[in-house]
C-alpha atoms as a PDB file:
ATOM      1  CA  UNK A   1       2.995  -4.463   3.491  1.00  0.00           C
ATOM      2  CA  UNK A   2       0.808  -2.853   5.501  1.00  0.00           C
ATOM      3  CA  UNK A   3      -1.833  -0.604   5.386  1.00  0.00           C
ATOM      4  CA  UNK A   4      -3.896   1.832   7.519  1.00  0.00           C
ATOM      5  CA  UNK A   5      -6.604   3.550   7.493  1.00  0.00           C
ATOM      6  CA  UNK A   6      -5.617   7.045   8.481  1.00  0.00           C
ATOM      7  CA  UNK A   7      -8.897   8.859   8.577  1.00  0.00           C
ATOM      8  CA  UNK A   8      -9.313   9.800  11.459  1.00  0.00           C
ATOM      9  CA  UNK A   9      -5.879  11.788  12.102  1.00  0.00           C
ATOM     10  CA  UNK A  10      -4.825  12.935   8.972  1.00  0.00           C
ATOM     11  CA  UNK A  11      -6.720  16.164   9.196  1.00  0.00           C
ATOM     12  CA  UNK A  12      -4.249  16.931  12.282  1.00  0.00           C
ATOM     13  CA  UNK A  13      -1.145  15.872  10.009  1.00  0.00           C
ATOM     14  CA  UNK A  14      -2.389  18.543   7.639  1.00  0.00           C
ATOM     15  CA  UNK A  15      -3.132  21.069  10.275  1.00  0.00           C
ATOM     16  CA  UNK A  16       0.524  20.484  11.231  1.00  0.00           C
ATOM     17  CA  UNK A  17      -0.787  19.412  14.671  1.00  0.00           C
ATOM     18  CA  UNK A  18       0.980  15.880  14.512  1.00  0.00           C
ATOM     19  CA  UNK A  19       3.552  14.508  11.908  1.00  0.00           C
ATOM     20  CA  UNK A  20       2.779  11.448   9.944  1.00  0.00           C
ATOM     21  CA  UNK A  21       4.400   9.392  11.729  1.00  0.00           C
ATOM     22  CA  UNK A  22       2.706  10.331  14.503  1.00  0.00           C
ATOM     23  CA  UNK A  23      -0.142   9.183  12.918  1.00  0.00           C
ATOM     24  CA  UNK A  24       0.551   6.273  10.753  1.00  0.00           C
ATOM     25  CA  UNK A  25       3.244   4.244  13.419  1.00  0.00           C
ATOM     26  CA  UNK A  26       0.665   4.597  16.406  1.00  0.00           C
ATOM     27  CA  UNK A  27      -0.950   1.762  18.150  1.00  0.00           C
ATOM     28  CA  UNK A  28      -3.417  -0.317  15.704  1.00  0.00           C
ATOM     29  CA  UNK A  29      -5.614  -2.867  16.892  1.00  0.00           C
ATOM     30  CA  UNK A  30      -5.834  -6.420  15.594  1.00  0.00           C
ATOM     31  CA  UNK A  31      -2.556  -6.907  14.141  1.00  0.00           C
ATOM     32  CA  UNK A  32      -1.664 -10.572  14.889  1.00  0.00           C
ATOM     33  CA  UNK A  33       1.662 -11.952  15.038  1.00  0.00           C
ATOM     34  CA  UNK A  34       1.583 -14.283  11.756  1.00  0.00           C
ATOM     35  CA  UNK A  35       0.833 -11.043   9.802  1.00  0.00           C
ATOM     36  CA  UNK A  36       3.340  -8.756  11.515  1.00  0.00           C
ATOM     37  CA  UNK A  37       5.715 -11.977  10.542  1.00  0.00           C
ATOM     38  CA  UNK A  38       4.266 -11.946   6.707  1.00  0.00           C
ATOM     39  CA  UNK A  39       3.309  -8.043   6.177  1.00  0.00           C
ATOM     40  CA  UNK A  40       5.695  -6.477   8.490  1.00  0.00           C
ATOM     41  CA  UNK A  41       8.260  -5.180   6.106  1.00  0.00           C
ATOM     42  CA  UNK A  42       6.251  -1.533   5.049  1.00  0.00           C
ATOM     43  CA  UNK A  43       3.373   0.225   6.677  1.00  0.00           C
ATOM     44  CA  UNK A  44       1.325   2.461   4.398  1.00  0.00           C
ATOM     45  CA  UNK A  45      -1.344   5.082   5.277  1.00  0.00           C
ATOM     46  CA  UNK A  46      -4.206   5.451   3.223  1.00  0.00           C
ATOM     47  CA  UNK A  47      -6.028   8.395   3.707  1.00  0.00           C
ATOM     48  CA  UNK A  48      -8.943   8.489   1.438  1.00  0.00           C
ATOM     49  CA  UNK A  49      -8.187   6.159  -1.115  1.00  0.00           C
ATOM     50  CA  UNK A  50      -4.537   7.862  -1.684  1.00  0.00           C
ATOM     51  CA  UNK A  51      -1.186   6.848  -0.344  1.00  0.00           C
ATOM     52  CA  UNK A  52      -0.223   9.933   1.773  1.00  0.00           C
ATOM     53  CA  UNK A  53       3.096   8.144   3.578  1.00  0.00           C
ATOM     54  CA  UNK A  54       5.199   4.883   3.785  1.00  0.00           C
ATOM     55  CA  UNK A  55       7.340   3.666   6.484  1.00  0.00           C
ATOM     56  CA  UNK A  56      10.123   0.803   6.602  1.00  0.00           C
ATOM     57  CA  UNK A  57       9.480  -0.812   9.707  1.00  0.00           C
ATOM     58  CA  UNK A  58      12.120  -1.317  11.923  1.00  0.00           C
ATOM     59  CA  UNK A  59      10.690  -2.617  15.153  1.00  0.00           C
ATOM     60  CA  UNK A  60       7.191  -3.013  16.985  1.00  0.00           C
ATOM     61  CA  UNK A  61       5.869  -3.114  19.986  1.00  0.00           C
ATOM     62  CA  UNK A  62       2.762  -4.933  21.390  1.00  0.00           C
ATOM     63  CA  UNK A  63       0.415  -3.123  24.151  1.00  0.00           C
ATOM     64  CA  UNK A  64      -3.117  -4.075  25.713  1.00  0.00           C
ATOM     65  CA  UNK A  65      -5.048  -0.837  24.567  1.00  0.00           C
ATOM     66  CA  UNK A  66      -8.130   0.603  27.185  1.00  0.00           C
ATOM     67  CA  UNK A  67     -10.590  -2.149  25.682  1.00  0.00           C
ATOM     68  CA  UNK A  68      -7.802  -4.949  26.761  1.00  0.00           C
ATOM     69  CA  UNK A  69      -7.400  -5.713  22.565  1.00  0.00           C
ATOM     70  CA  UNK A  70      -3.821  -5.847  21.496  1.00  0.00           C
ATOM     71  CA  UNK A  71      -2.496  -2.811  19.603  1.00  0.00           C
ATOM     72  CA  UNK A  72       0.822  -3.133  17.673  1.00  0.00           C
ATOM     73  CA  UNK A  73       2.764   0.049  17.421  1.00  0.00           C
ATOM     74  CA  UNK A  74       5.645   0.366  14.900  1.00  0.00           C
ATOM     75  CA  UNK A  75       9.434   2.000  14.836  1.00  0.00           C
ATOM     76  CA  UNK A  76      10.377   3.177  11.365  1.00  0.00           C
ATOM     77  CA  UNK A  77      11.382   5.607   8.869  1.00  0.00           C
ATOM     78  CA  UNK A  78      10.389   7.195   5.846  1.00  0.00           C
ATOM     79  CA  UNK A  79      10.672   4.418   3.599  1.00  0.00           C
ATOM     80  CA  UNK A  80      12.703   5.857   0.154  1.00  0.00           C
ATOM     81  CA  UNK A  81      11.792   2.020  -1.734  1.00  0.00           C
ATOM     82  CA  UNK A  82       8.319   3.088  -1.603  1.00  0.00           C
ATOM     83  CA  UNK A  83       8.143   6.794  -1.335  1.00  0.00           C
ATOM     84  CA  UNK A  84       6.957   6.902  -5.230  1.00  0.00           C
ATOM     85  CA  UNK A  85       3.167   5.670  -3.962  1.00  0.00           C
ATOM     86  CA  UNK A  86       2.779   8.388  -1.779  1.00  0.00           C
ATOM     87  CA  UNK A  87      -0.006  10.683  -3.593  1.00  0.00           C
ATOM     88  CA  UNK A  88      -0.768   7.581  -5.270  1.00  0.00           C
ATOM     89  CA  UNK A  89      -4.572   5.781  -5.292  1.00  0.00           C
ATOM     90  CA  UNK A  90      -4.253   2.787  -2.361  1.00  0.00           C
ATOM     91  CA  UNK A  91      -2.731  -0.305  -4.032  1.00  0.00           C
ATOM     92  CA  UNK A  92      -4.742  -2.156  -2.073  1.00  0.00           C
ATOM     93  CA  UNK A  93      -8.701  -3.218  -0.984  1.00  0.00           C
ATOM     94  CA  UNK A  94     -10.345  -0.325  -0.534  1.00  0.00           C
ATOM     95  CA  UNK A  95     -11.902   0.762   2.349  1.00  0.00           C
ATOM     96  CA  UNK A  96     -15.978   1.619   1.852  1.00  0.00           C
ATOM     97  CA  UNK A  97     -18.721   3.198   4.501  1.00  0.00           C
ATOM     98  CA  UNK A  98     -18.886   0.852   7.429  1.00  0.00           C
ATOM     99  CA  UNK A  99     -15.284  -0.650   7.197  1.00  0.00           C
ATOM    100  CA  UNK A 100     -14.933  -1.697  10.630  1.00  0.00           C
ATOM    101  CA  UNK A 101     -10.833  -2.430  10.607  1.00  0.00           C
ATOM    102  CA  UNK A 102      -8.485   0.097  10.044  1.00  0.00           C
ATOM    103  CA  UNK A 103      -5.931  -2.324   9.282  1.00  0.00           C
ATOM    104  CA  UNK A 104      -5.432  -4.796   5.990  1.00  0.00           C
ATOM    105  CA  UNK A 105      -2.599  -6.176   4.249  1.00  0.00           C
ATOM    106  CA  UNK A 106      -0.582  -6.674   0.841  1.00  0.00           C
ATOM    107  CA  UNK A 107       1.840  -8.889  -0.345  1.00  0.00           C
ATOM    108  CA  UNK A 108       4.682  -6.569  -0.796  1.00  0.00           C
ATOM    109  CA  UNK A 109       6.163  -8.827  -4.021  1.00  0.00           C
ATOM    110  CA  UNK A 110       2.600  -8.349  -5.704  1.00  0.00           C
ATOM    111  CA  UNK A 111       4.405  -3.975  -6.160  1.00  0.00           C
ATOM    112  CA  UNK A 112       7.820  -5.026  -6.388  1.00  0.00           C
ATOM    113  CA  UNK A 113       7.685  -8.180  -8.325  1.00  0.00           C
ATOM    114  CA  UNK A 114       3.888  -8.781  -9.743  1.00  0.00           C
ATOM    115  CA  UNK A 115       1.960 -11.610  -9.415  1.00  0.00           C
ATOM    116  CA  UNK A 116      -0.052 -11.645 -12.552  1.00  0.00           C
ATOM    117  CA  UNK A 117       0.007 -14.466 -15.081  1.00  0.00           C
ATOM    118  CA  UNK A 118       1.949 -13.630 -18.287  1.00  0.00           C
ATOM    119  CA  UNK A 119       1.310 -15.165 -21.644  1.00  0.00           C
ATOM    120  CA  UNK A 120       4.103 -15.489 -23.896  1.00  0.00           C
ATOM    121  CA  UNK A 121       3.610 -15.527 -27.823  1.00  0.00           C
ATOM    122  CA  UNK A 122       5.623 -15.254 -30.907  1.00  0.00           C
ATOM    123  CA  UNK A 123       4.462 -11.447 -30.715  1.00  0.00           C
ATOM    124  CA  UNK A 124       5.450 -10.466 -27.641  1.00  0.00           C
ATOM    125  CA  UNK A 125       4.511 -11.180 -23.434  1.00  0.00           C
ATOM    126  CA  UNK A 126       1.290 -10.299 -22.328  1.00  0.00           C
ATOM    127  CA  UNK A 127      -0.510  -9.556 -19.171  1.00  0.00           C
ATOM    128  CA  UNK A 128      -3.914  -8.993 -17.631  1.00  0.00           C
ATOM    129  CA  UNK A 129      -5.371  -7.224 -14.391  1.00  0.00           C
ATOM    130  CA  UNK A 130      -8.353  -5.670 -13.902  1.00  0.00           C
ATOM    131  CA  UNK A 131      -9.076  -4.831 -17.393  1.00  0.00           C
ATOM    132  CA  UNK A 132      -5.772  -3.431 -18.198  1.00  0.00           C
ATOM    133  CA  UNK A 133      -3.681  -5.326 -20.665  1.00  0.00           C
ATOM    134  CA  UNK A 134       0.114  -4.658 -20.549  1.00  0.00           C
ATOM    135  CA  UNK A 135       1.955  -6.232 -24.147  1.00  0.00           C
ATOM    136  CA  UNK A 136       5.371  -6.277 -24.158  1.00  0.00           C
ATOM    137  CA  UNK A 137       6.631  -6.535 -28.148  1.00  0.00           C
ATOM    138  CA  UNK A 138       9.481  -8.954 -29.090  1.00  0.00           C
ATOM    139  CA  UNK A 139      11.718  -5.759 -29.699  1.00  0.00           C
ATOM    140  CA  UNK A 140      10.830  -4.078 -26.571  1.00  0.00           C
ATOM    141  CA  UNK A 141       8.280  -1.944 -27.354  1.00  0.00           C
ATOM    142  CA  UNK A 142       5.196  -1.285 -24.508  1.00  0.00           C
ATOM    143  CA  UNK A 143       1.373  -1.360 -25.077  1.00  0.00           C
ATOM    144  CA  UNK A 144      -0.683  -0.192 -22.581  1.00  0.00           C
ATOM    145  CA  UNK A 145      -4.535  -1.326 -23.198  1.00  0.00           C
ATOM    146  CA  UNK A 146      -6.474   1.152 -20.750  1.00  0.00           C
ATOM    147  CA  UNK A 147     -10.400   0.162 -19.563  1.00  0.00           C
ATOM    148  CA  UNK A 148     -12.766   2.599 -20.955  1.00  0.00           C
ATOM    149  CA  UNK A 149     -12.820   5.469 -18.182  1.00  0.00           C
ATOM    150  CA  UNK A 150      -9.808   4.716 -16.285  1.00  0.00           C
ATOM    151  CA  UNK A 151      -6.893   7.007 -16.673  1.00  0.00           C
ATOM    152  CA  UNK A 152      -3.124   6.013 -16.190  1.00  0.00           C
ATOM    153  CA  UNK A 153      -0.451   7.411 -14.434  1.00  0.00           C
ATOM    154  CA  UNK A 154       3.059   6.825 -15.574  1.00  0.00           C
ATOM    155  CA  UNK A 155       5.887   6.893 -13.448  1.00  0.00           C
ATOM    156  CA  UNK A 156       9.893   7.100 -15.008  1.00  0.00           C
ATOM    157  CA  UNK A 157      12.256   5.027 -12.867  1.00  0.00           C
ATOM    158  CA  UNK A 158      15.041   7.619 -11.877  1.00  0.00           C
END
């Protein structure tokens, strides 16, 4: 997966002066080959710190931009796998003041599949990231463990 930092352009998106495709599939520098090869399955924009559209990609192409650094433009389409994070927080690195690359990247099995360690027990599976603590009870039964100011946002599968 992914992701770019859409900052600059989303403001026309929202004026309705480009579409956001226009603005998350255009030409972004510093995209090597080994990471279109690992990554290249979903591009997300990330406009600040929220998901505001996801694309399947489909294709590429590679151009020498005015500075002569590569940019890597994508083909897709609105991706419907990963539509749920749009108007979600970045799932991500976050970008902070001075972030010079508008580009960075996520293992697309750490959303679909999860990468965290699980401890298994007589009561149930457990699992820990970031603070929150997910316990899954031997009957089925879910406990979320939230951080002390954090909030949650649950999502039903459809």
């Amino acid at each position: 997966m992914i992701l770019v930092h859409v900052a600059r352009d989303w403001p026309l998106v929202l004026k309705g002066e480009k579409t956001a495709a226009d603005v998350t599939l255009q030409a972004w520098p510093g995209i090597s080959g080994r990471s279109l090869d690992i990554y290249g399955d979903v591009v997300l924009g990330i406009y600040k710190g929220i998901v505001v559209s996801a694309f399947d990609i489909d294709g590429f192409s590679i151009t020498n931009g005015g500075s002569g650094q590569a940019r890597t433009s994508f083909q897709g389409k609105p991706s419907v796998q990963w539509a749920h994070l749009i108007g979600m927080p970045n799932p991500g690195v976050a970008w902070v003041q001075g972030s010079a690359r508008p580009v960075k990247y996520l293992d697309t099995l750490e959303l679909s599949e999860g990468t965290v360690p699980v401890e298994e027990s007589q009561a149930g599976r457990h699992a820990l990231l970031d603070g929150y603590r997910l316990s899954i009870s031997a009957d089925g039964a879910a406990f979320l463990h939230v951080p002390k100011g954090k909030q949650v946002t649950i999502l039903a599968e459809s």
